[in-house]
Protein backbone atom coordinates (compact mmCIF):
# COMPACT_ATOMS: atom_id res chain seq x y z
CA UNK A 1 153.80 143.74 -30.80
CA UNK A 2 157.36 144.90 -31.95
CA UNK A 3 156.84 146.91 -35.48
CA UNK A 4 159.84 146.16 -37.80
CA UNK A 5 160.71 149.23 -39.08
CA UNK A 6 162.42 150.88 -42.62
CA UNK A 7 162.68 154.48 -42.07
CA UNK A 8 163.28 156.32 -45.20
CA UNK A 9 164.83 160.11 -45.74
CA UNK A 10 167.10 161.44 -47.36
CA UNK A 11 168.52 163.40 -44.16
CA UNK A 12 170.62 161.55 -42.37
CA UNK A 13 170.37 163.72 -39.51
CA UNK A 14 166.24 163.29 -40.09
CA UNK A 15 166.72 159.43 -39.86
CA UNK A 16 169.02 159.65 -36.77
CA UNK A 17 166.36 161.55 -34.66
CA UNK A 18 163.55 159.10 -35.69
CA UNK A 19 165.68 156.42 -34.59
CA UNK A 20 165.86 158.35 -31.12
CA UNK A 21 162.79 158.71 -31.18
CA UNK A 22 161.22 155.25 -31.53
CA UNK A 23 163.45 154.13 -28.82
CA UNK A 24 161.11 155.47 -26.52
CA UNK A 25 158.22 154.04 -27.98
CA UNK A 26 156.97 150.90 -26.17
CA UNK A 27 153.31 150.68 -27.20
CA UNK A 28 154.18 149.52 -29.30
CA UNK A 29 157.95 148.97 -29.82
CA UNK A 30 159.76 149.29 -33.28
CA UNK A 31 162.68 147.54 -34.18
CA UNK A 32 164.60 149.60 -36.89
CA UNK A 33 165.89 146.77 -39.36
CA UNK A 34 166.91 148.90 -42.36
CA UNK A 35 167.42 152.72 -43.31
CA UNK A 36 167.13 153.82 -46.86
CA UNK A 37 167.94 157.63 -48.37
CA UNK A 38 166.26 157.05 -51.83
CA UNK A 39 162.92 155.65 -53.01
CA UNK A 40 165.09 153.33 -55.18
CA UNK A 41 166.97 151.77 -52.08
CA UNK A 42 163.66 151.92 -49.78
CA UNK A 43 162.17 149.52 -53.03
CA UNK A 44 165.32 147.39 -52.70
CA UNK A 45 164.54 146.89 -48.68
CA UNK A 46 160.98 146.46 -49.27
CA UNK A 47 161.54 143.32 -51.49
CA UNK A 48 164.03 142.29 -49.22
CA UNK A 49 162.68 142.00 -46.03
CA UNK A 50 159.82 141.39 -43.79
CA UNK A 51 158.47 144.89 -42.31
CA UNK A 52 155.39 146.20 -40.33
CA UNK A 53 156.25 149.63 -41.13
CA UNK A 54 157.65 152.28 -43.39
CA UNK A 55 158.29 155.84 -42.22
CA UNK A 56 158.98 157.65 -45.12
CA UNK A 57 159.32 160.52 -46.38
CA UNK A 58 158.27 162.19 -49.35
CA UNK A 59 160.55 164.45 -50.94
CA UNK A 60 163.45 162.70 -52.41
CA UNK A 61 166.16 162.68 -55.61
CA UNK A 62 165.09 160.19 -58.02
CA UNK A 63 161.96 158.11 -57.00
CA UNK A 64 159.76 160.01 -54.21
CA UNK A 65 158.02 158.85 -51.06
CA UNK A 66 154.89 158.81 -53.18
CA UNK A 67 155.76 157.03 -56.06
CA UNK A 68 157.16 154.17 -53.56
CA UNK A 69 153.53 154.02 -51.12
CA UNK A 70 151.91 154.06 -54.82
CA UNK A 71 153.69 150.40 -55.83
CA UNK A 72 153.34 149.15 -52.85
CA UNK A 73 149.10 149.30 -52.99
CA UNK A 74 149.25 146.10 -55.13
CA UNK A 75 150.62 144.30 -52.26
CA UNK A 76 148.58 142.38 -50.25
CA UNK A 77 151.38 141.88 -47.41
CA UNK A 78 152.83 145.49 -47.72
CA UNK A 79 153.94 147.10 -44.58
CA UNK A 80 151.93 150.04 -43.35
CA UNK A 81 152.77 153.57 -44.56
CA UNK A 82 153.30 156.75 -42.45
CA UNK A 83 154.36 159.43 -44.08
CA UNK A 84 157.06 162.04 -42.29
CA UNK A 85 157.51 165.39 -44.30
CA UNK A 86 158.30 169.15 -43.56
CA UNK A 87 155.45 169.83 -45.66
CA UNK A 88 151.93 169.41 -44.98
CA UNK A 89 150.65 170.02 -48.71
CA UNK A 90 150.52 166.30 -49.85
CA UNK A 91 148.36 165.24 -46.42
CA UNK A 92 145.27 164.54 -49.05
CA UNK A 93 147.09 162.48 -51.34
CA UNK A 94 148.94 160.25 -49.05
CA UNK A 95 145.66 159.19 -47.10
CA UNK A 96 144.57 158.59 -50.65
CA UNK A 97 147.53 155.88 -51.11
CA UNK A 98 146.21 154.01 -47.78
CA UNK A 99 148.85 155.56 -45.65
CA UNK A 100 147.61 154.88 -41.97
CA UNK A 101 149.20 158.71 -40.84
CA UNK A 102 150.79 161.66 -41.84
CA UNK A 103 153.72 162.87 -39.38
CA UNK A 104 154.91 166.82 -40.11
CA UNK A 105 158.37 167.39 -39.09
CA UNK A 106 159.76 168.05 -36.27
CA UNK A 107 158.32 165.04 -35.59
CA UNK A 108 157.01 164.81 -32.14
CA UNK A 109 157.69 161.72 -30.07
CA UNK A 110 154.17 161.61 -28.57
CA UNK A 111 152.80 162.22 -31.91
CA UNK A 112 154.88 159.24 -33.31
CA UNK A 113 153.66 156.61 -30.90
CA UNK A 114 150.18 157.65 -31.75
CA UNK A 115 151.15 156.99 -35.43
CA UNK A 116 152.74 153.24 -34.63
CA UNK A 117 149.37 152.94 -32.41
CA UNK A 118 147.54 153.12 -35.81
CA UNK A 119 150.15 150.78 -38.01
CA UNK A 120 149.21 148.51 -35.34
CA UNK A 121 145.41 148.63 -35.33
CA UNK A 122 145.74 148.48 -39.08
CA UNK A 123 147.64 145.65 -39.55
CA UNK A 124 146.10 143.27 -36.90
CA UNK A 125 142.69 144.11 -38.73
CA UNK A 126 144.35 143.24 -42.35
CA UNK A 127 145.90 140.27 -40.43
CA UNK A 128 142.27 139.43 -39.31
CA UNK A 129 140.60 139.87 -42.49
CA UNK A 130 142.82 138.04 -44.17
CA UNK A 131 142.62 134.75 -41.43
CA UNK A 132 138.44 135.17 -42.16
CA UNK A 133 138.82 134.75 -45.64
CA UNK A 134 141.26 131.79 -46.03
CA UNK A 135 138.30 129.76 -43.96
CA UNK A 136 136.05 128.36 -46.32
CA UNK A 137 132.25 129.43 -46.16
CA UNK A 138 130.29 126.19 -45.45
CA UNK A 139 126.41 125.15 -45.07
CA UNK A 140 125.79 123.30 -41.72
CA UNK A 141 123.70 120.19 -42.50
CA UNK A 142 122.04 118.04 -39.44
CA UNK A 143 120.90 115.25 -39.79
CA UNK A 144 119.64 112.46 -37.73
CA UNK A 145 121.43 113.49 -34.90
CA UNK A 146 124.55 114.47 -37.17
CA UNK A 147 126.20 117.22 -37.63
CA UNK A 148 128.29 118.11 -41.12
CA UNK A 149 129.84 121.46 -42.94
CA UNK A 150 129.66 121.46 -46.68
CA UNK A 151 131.55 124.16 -48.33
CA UNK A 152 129.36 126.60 -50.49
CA UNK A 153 131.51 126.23 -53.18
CA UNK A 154 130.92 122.76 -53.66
CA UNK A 155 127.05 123.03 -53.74
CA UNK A 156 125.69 122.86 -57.89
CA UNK A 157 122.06 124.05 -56.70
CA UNK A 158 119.74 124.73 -53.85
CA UNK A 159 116.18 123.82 -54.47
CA UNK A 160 113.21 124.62 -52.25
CA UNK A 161 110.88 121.43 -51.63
CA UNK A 162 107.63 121.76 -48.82
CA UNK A 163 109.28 122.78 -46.26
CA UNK A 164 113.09 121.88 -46.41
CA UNK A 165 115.77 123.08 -48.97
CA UNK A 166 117.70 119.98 -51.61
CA UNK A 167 121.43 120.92 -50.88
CA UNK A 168 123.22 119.59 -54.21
CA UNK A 169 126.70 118.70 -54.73
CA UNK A 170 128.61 116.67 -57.28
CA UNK A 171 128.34 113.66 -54.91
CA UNK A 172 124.92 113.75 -52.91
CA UNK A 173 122.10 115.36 -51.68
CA UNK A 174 121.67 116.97 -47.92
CA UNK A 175 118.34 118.34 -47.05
CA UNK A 176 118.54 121.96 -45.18
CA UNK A 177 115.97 123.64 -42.97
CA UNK A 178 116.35 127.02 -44.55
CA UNK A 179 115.27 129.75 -47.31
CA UNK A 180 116.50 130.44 -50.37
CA UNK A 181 115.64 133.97 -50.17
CA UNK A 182 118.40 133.90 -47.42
CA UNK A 183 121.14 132.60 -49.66
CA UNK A 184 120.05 134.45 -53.10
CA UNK A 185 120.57 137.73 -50.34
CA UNK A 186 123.52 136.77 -48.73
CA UNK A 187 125.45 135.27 -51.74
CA UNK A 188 124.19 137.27 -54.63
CA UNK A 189 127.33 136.87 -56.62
CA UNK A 190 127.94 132.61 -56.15
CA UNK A 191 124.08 131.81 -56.60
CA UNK A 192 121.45 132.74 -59.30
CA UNK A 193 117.59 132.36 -59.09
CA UNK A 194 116.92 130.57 -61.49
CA UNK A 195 113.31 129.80 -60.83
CA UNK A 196 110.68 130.50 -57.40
CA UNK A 197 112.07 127.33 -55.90
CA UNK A 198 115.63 127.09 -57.55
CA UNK A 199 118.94 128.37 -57.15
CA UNK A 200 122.20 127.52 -59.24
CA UNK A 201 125.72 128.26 -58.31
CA UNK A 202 127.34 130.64 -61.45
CA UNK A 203 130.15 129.15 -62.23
CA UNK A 204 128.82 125.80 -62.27
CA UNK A 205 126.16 126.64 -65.54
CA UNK A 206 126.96 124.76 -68.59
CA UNK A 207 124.36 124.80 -71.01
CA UNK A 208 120.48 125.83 -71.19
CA UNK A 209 118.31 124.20 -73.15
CA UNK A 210 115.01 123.11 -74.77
CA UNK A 211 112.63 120.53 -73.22
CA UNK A 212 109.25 119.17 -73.69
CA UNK A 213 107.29 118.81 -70.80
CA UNK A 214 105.09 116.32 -72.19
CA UNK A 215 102.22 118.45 -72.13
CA UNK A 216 102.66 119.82 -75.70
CA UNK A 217 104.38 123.00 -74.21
CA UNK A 218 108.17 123.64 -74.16
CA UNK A 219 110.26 124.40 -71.17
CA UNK A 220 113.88 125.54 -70.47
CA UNK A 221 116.32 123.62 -68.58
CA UNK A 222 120.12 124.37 -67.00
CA UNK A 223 123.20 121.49 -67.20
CA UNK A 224 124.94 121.72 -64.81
CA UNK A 225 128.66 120.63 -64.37
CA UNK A 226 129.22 117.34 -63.02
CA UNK A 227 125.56 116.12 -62.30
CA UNK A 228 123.37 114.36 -64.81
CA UNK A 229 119.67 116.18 -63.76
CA UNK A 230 118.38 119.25 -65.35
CA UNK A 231 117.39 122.06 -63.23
CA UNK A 232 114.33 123.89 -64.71
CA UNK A 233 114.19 127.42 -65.82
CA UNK A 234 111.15 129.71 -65.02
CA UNK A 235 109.91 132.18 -68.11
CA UNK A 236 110.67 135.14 -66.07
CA UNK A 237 114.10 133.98 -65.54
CA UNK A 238 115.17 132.99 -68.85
CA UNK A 239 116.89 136.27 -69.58
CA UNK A 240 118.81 136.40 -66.79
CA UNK A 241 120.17 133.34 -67.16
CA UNK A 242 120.83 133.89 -70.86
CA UNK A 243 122.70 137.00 -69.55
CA UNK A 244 125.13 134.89 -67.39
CA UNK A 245 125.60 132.28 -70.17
CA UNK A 246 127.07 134.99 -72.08
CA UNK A 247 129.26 136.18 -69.42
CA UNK A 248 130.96 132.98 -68.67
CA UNK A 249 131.70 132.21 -72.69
């Protein structure tokens, strides 16, 4: 991996070394595509162009190497930071900005390659991270010999029935050997118990309301979106489920 690198100081003499230096760093490389000597230009270069890796430091004129780590936090492709200074005092507070190092000048060359070592193992993890979350979660149904992924977020409810779990979706119903202890623990935020052998996905509530169970007693039912069938309500559940109805108004 080649690290495409903006190296920011306001010395040139500072910015000529590092350039020396990372020419002797192989593992891995960086390719110096842009020099800045203000946080102001550095911002200009970081909308600009595609980089790995800022080395910056943090005393400037005008906007400092802080202030331009702090605005780039919001990004979720933003380069990693690694902070080159004479001074040592502001170690805490860069870490604290998600800076991956903190080089103290003079800057020493095996130190640096350590410090590109890290950008590295940072960014292929973001890189990873990022790749995991753009798959979709999905429930593997089988049956009859068949094999088929539905994506959680198109299941309305999961209820428990003798031994097998009712897999709902706007379209049909798959039957699931599982718990539903195992999804109400694994996806505490997507699903909500909504009774002992019932689970509802959130954002899919629409309405709760009144029933008669023909038995001279009332009951307490969910809508859900896009299905016509009610999903009953437990007692002991009723005021959580009020609780979310008010969250999603």
């Amino acid at each position: 991996m080649t690290l495409r690198t903006l190296i920011v100081d306001d010395e040139a003499l500072a910015r000529s070394r590092m350039r020396t230096l990372l020419r002797d760093c192989t593992s891995p490389a960086a390719d110096v595509v842009a020099e800045a000597s203000q946080g102001a230009e550095a911002q200009r270069h970081l909308a600009a162009l595609a980089l790995d890796l800022v080395l910056l430091d943090v005393h400037m004129p005008g906007v400092d190497g802080i202030e331009v780590a702090r605005a780039l936090r919001s990004r979720p492709d933003a380069p990693a930071v690694v902070f080159v200074t004479a001074h040592a005092s502001h170690a805490v507070t860069a870490f604290d900005l998600d800076a991956v190092d903190y080089l103290t000048k003079p800057v020493r060359a095996e130190r640096l390659q350590q410090a590109l070592q890290k950008a590295e193992r940072f960014l292929k993890e973001r890189r990873a991270l990022q790749a995991e979350a753009q798959v979709p979660e999905t429930v593997l149904i089988q049956d009859r010999g068949r094999a088929e992924r539905v994506p959680l977020s198109e299941v309305l409810y999961l209820k428990s029935e003798y031994k097998y779990l009712t897999v709902r979706t706007a379209t049909r119903s798959h039957i699931l050997d599982g718990s539903l202890n195992e999804f109400e623990e694994r996806y505490p935020n997507r699903f909500l118990r909504v009774h002992r052998n019932a689970l509802v996905a959130r954002w899919a509530i629409r309405a709760l309301e009144k029933y008669d169970d023909g038995e001279d007693a009332e009951g307490w039912a969910l809508r859900l979106d896009a299905i016509p069938e009610p999903v009953a309500v437990s007692r002991r559940q009723l005021a959580a489920v009020r609780e979310v109805l008010k969250e999603t108004r």
